[in-house]
C-alpha atoms as a PDB file:
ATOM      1  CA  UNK A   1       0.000   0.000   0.000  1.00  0.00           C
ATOM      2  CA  UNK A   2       3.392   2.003   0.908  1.00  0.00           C
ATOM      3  CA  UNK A   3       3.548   2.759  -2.755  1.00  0.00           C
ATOM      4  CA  UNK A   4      -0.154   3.731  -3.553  1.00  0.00           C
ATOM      5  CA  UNK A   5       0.116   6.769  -0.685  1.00  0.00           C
ATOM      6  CA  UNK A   6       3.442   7.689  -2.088  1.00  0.00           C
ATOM      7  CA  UNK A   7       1.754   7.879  -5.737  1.00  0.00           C
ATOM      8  CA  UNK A   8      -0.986   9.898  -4.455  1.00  0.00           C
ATOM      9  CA  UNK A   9       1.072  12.184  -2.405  1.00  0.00           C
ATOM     10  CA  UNK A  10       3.628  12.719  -5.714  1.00  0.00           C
ATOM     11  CA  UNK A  11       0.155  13.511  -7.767  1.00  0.00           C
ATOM     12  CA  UNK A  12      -1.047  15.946  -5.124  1.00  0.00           C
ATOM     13  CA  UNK A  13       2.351  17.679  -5.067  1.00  0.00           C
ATOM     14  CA  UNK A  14       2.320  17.964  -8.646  1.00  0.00           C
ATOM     15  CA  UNK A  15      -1.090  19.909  -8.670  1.00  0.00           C
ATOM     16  CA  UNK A  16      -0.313  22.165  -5.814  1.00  0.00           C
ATOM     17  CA  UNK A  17       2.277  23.112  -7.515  1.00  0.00           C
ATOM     18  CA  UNK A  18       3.127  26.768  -6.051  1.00  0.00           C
ATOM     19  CA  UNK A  19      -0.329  27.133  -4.624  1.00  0.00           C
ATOM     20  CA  UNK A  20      -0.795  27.469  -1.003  1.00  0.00           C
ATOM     21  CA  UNK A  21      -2.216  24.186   0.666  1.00  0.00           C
ATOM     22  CA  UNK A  22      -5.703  26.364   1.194  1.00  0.00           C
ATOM     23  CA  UNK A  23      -5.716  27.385  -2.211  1.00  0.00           C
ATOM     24  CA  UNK A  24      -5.478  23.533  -3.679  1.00  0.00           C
ATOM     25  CA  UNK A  25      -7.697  21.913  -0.250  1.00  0.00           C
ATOM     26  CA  UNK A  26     -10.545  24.317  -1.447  1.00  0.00           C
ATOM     27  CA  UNK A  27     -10.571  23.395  -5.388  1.00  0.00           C
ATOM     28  CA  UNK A  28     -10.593  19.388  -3.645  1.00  0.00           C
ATOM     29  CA  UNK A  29     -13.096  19.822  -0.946  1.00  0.00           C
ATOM     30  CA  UNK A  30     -11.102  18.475   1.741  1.00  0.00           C
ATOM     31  CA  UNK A  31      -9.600  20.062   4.747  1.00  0.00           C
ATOM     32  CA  UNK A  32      -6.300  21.836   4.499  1.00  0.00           C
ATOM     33  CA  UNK A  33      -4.888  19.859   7.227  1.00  0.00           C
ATOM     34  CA  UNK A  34      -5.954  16.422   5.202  1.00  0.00           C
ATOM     35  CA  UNK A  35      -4.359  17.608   2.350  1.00  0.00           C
ATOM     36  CA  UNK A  36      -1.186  18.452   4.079  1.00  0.00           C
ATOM     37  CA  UNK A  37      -0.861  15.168   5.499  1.00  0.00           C
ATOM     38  CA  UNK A  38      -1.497  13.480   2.469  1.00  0.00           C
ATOM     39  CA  UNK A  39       1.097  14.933   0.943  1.00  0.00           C
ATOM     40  CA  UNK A  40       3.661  14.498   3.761  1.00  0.00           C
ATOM     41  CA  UNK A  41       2.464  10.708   3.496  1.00  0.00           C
ATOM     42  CA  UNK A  42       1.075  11.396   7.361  1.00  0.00           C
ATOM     43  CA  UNK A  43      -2.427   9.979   6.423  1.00  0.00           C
ATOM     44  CA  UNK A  44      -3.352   7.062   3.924  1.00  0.00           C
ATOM     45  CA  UNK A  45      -6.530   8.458   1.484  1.00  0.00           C
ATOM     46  CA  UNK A  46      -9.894   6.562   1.733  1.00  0.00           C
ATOM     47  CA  UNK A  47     -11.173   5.269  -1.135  1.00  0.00           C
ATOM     48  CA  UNK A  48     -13.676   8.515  -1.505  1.00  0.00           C
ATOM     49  CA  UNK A  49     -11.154  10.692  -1.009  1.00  0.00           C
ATOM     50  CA  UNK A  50      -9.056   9.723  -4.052  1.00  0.00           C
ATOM     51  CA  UNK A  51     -12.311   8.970  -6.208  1.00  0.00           C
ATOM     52  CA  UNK A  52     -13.181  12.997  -4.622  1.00  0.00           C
ATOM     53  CA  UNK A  53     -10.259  14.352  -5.928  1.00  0.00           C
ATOM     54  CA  UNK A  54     -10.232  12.464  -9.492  1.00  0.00           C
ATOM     55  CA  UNK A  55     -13.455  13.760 -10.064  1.00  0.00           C
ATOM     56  CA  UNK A  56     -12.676  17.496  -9.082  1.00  0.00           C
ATOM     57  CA  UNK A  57      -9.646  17.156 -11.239  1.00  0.00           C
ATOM     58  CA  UNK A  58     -11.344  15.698 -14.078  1.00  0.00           C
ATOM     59  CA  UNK A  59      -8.014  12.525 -13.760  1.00  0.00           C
ATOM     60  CA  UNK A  60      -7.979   9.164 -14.306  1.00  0.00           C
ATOM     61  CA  UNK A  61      -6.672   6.089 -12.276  1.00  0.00           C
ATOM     62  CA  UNK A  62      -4.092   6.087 -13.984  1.00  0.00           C
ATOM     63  CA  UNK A  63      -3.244   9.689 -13.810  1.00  0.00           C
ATOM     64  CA  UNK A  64      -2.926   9.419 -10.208  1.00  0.00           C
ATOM     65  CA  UNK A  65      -1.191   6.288  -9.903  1.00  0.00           C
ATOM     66  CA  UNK A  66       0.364   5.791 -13.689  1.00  0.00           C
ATOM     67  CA  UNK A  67      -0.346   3.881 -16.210  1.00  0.00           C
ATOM     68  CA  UNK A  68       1.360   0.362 -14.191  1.00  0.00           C
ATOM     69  CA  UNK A  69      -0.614   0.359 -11.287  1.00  0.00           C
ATOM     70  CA  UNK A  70      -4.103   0.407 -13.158  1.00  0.00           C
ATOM     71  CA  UNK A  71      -2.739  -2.255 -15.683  1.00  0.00           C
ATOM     72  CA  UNK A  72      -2.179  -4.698 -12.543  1.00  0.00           C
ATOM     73  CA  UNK A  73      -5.316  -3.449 -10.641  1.00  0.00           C
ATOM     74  CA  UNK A  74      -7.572  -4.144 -14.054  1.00  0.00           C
ATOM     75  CA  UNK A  75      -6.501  -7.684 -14.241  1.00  0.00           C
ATOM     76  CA  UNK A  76      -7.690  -8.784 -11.394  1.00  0.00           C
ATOM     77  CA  UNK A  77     -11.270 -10.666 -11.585  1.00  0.00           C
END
């Protein structure tokens, strides 16, 4: 799981970019002080949280966690 947080946490990085935690935690929906431990790998993301944020981002599974990790996850029956 190590490596799903730390692929979430290097996709939220990536959109904050230069923007101030507040600033990105308010275009999410989720509290500033989730976001920052997100990203500091503090807190693991629920399931809603990362389907939250794909759909306020308009991303895909595999924008989030690249193009690998939903290959393995979609073989799986």
């Amino acid at each position: 799981m190590a490596s799903l947080d730390k692929a979430f946490s290097d996709f939220l990085k990536t959109q904050r970019g230069k923007r101030s935690y507040a600033s990105l935690a308010l275009d999410l929906g989720i509290a500033e002080s989730t976001l920052y431990r997100l990203i500091n790998l503090r807190q693991s993301a629920t399931l809603r949280a990362v389907e939250q944020v794909m759909q306020r981002l308009s991303a895909s599974p595999s924008d989030v966690f690249g193009v690998e990790v939903h290959r393995k996850r979609g073989r799986r029956g």
